[in-house]
PDB file of N, CA and C in Angstrom:
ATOM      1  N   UNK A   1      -9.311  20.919  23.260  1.00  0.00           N
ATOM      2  CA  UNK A   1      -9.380  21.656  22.030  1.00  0.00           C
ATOM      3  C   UNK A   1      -9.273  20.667  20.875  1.00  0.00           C
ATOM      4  N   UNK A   2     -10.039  20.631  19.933  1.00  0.00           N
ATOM      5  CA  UNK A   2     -10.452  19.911  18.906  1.00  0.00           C
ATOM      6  C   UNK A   2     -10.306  20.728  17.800  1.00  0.00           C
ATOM      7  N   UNK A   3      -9.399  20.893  16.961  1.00  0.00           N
ATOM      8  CA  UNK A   3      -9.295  21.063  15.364  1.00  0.00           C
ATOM      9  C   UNK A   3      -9.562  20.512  13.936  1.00  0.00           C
ATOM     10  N   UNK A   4     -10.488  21.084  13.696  1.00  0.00           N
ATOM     11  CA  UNK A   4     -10.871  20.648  12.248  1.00  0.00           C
ATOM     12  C   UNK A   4     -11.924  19.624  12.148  1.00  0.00           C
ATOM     13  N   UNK A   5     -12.175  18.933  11.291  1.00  0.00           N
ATOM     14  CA  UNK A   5     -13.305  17.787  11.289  1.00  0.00           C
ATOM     15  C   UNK A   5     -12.430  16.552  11.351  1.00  0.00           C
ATOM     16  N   UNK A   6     -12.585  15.812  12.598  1.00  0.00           N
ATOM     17  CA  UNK A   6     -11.583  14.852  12.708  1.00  0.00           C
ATOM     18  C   UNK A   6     -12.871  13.807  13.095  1.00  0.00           C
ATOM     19  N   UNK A   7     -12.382  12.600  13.185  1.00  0.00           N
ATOM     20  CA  UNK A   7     -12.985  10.996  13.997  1.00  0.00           C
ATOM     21  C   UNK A   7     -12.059  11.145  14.992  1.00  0.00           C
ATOM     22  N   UNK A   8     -13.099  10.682  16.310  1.00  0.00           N
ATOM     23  CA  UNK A   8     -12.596  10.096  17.682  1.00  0.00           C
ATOM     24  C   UNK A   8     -13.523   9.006  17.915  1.00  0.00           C
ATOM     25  N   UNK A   9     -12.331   7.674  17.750  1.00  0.00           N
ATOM     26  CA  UNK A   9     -13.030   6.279  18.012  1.00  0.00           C
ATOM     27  C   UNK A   9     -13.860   6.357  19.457  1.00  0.00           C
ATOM     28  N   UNK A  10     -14.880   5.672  19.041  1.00  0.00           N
ATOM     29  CA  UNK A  10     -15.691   5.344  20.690  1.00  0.00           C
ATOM     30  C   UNK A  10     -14.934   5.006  21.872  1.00  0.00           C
ATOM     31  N   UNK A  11     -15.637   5.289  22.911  1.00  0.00           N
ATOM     32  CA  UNK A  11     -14.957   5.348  24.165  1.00  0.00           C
ATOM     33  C   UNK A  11     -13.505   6.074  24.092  1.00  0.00           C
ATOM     34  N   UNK A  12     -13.387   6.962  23.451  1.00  0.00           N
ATOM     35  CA  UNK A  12     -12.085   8.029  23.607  1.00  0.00           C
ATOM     36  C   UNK A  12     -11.903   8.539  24.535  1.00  0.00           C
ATOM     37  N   UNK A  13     -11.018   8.811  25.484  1.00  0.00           N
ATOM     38  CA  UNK A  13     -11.068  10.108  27.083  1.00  0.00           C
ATOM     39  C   UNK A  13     -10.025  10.918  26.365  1.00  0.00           C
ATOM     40  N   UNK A  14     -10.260  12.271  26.121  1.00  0.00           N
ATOM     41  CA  UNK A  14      -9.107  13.362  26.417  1.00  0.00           C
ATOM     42  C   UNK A  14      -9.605  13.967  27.804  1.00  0.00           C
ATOM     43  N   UNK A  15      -8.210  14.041  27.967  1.00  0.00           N
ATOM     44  CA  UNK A  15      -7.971  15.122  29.294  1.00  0.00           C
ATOM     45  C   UNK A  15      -8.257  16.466  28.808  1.00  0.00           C
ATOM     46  N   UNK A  16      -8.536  17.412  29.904  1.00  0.00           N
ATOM     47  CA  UNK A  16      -8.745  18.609  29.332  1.00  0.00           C
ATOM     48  C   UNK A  16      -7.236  19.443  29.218  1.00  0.00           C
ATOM     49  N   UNK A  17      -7.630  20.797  28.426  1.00  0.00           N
ATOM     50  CA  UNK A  17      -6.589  21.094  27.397  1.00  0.00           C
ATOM     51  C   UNK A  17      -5.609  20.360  26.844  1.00  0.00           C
ATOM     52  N   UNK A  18      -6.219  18.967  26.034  1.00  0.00           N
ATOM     53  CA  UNK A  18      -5.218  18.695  25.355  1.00  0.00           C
ATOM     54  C   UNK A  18      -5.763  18.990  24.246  1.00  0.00           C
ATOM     55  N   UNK A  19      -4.877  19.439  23.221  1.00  0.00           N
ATOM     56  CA  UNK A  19      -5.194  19.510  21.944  1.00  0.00           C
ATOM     57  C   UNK A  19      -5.292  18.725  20.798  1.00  0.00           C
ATOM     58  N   UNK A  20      -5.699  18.245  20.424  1.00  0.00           N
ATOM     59  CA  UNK A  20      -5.918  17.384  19.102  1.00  0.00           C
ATOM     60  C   UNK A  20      -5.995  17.785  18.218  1.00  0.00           C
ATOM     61  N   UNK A  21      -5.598  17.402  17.074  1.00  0.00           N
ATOM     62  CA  UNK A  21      -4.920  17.842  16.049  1.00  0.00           C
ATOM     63  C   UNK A  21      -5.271  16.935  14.694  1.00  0.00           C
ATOM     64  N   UNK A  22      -5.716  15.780  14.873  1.00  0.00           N
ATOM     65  CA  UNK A  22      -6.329  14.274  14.094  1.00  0.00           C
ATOM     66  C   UNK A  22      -6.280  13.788  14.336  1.00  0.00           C
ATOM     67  N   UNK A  23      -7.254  12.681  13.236  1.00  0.00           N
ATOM     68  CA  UNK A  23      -8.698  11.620  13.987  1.00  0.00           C
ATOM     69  C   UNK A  23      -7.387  10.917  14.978  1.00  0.00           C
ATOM     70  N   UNK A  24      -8.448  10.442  16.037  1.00  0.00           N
ATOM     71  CA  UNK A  24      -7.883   9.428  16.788  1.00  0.00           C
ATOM     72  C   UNK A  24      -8.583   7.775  16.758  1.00  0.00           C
ATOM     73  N   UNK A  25      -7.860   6.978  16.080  1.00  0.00           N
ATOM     74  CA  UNK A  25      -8.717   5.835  15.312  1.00  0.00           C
ATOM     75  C   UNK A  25      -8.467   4.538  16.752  1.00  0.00           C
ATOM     76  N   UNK A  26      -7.576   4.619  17.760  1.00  0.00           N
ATOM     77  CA  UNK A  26      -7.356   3.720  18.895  1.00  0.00           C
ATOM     78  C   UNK A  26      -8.016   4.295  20.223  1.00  0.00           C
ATOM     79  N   UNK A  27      -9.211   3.507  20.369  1.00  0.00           N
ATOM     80  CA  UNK A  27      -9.618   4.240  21.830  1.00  0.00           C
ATOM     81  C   UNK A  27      -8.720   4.455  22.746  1.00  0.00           C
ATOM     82  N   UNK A  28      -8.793   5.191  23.761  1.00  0.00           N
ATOM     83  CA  UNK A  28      -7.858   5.211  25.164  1.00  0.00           C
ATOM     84  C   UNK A  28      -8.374   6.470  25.684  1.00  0.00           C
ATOM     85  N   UNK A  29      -7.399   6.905  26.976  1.00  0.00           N
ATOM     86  CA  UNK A  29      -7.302   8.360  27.487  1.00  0.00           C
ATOM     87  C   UNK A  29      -5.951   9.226  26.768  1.00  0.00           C
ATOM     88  N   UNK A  30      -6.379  10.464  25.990  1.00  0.00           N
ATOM     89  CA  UNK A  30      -5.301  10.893  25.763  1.00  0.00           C
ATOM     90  C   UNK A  30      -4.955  12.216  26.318  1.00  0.00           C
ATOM     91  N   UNK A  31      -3.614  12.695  26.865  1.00  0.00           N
ATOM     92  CA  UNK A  31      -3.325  14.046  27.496  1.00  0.00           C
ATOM     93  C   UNK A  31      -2.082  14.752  27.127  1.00  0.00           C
ATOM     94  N   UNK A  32      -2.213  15.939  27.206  1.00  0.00           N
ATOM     95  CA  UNK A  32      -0.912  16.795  27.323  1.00  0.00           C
ATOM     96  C   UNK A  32      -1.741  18.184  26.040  1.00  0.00           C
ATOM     97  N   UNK A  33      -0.530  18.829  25.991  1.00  0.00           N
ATOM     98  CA  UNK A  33      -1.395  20.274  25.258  1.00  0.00           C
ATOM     99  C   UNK A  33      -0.330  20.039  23.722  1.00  0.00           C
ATOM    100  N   UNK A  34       0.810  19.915  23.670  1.00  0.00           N
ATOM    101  CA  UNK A  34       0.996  19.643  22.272  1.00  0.00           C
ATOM    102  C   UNK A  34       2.385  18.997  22.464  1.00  0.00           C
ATOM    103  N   UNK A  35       2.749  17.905  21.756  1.00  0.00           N
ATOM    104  CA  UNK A  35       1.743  16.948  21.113  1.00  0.00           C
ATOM    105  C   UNK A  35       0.559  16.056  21.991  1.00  0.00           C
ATOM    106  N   UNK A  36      -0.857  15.818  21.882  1.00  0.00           N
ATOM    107  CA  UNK A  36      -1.125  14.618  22.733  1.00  0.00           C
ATOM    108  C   UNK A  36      -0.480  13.180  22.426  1.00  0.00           C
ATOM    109  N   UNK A  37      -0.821  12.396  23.108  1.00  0.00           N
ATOM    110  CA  UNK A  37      -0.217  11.320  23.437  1.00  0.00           C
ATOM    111  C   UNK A  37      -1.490  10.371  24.501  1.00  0.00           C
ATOM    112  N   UNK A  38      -0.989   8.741  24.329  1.00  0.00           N
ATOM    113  CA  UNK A  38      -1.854   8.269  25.417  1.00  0.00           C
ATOM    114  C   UNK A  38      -1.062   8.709  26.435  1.00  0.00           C
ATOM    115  N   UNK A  39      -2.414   8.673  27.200  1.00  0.00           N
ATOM    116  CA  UNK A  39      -2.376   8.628  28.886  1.00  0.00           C
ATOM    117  C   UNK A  39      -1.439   7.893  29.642  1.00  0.00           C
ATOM    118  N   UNK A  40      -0.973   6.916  29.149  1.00  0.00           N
ATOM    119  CA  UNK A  40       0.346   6.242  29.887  1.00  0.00           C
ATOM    120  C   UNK A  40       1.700   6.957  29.714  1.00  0.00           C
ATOM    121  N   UNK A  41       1.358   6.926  28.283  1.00  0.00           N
ATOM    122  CA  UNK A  41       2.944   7.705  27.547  1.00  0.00           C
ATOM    123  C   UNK A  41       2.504   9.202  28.463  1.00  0.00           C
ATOM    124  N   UNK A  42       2.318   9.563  28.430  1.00  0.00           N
ATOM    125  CA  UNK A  42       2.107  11.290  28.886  1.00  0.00           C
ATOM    126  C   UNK A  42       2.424  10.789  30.274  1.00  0.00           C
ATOM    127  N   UNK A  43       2.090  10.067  31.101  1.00  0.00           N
ATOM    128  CA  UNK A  43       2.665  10.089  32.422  1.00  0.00           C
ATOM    129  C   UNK A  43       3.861   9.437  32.909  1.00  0.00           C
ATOM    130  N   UNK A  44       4.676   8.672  32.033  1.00  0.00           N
ATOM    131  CA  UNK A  44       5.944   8.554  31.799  1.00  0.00           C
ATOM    132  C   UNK A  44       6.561   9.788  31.355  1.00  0.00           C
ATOM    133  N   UNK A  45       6.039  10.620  30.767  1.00  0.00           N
ATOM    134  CA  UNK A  45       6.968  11.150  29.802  1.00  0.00           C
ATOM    135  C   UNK A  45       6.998  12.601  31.549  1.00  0.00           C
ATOM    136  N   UNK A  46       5.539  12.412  32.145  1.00  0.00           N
ATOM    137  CA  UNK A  46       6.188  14.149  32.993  1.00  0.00           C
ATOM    138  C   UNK A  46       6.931  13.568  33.994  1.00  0.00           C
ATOM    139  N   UNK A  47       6.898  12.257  34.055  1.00  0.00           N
ATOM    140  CA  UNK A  47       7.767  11.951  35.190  1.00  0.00           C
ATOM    141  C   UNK A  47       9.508  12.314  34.876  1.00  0.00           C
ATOM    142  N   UNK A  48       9.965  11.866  33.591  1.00  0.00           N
ATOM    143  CA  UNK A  48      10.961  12.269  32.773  1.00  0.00           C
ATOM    144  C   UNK A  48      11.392  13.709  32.809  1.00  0.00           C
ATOM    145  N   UNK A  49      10.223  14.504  32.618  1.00  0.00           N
ATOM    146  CA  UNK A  49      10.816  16.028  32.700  1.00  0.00           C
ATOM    147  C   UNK A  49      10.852  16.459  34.056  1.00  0.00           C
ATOM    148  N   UNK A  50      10.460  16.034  34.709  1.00  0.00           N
ATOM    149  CA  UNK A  50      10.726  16.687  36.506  1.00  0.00           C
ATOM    150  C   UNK A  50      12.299  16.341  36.303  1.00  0.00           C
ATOM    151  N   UNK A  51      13.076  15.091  35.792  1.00  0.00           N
ATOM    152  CA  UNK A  51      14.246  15.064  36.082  1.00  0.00           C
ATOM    153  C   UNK A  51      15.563  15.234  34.979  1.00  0.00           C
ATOM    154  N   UNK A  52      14.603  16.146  33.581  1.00  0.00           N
ATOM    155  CA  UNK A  52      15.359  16.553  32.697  1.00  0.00           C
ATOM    156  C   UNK A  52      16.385  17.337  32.884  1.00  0.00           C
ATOM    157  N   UNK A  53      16.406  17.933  33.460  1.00  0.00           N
ATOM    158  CA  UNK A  53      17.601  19.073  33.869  1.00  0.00           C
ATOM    159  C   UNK A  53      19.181  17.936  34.349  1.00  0.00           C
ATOM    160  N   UNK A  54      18.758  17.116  34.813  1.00  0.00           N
ATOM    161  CA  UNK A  54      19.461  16.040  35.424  1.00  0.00           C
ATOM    162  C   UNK A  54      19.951  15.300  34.231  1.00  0.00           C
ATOM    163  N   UNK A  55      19.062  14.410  33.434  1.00  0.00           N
ATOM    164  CA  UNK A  55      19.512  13.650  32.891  1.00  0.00           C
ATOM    165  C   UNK A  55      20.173  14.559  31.483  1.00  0.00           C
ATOM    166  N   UNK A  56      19.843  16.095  31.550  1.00  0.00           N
ATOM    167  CA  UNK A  56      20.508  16.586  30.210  1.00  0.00           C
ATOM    168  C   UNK A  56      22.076  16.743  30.959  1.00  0.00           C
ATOM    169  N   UNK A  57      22.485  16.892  31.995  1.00  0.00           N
ATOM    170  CA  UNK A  57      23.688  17.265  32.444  1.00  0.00           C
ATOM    171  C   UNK A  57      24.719  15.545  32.368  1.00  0.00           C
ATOM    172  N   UNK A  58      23.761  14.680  32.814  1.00  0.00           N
ATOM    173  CA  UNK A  58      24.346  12.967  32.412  1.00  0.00           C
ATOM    174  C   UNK A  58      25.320  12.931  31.269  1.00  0.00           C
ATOM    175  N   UNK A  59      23.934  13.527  30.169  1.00  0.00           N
ATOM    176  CA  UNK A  59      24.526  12.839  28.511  1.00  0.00           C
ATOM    177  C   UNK A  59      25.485  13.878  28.180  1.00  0.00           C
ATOM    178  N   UNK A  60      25.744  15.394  28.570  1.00  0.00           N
ATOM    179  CA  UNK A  60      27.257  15.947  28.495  1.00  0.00           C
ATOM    180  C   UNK A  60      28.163  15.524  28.960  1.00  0.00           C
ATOM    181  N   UNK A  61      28.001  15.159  30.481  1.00  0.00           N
ATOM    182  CA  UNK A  61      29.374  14.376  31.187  1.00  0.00           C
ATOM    183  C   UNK A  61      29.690  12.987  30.234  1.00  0.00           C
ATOM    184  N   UNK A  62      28.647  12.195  29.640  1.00  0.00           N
ATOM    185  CA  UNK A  62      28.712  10.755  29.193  1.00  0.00           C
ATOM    186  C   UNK A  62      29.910  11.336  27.214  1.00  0.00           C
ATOM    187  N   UNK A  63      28.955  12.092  26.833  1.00  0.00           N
ATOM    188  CA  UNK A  63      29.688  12.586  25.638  1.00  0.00           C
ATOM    189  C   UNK A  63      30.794  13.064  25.657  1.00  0.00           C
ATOM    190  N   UNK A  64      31.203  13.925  26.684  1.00  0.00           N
ATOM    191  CA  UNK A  64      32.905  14.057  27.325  1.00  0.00           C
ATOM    192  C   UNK A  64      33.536  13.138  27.137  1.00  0.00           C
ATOM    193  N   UNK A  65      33.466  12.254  28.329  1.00  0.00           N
ATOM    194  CA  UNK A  65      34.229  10.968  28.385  1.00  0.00           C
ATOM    195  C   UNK A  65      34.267  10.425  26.845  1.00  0.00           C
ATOM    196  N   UNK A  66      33.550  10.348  26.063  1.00  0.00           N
ATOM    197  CA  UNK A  66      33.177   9.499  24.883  1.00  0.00           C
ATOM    198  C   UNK A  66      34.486   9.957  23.948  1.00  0.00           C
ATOM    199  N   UNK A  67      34.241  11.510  24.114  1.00  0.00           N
ATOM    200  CA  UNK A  67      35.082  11.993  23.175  1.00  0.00           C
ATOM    201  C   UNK A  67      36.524  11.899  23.742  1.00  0.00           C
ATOM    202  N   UNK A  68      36.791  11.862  25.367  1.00  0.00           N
ATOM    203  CA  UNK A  68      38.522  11.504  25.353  1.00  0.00           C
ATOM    204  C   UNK A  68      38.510  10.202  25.439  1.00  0.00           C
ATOM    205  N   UNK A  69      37.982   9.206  25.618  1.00  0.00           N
ATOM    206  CA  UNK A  69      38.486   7.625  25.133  1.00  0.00           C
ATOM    207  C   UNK A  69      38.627   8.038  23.395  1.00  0.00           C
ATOM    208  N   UNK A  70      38.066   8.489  22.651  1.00  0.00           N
ATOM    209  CA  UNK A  70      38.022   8.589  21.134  1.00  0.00           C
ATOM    210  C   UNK A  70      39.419   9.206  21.144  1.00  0.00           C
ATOM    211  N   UNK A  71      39.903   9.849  21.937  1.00  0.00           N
ATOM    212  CA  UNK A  71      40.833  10.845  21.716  1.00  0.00           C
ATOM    213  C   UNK A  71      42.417  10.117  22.051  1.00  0.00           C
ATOM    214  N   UNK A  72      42.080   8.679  22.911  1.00  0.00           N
ATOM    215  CA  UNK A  72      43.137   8.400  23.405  1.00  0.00           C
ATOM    216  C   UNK A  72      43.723   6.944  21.919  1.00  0.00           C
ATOM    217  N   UNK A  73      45.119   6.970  22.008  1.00  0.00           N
ATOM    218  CA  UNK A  73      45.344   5.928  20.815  1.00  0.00           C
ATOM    219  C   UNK A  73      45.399   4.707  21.507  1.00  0.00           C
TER     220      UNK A  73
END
């Protein structure tokens, strides 16, 4: 999906349904539905959310602790 009158530098790849939103002036492959992103970053990033649930439970246990060392004199 393509919005508005934008530039896409030569040799551009979007994946399908990603959305774009403006020009894209750096060739590459870009994917995901909102925001896009290159193709590398986007496949780092779903590898990340398969184990979000995980790493959001980390940074509460990590902020706990944070706050009783803060707490201790």
């Amino acid at each position: 999906m393509i919005f508005g009158h934008i530039e896409i530098a030569d040799g551009t790849r979007i994946s399908t349904n990603t959305l774009i939103t403006k020009s894209l002036a750096k060739p590459g492959t870009y994917t995901s539905a909102l925001p896009f992103s290159e193709h590398e970053t986007w496949q780092r990033n779903a590898v990340h959310l398969r184990h979000l649930d995980k790493l959001v439970e980390r940074i509460k246990q990590l902020e706990r602790k944070v706050a009783e060392l803060e707490r201790k004199p």
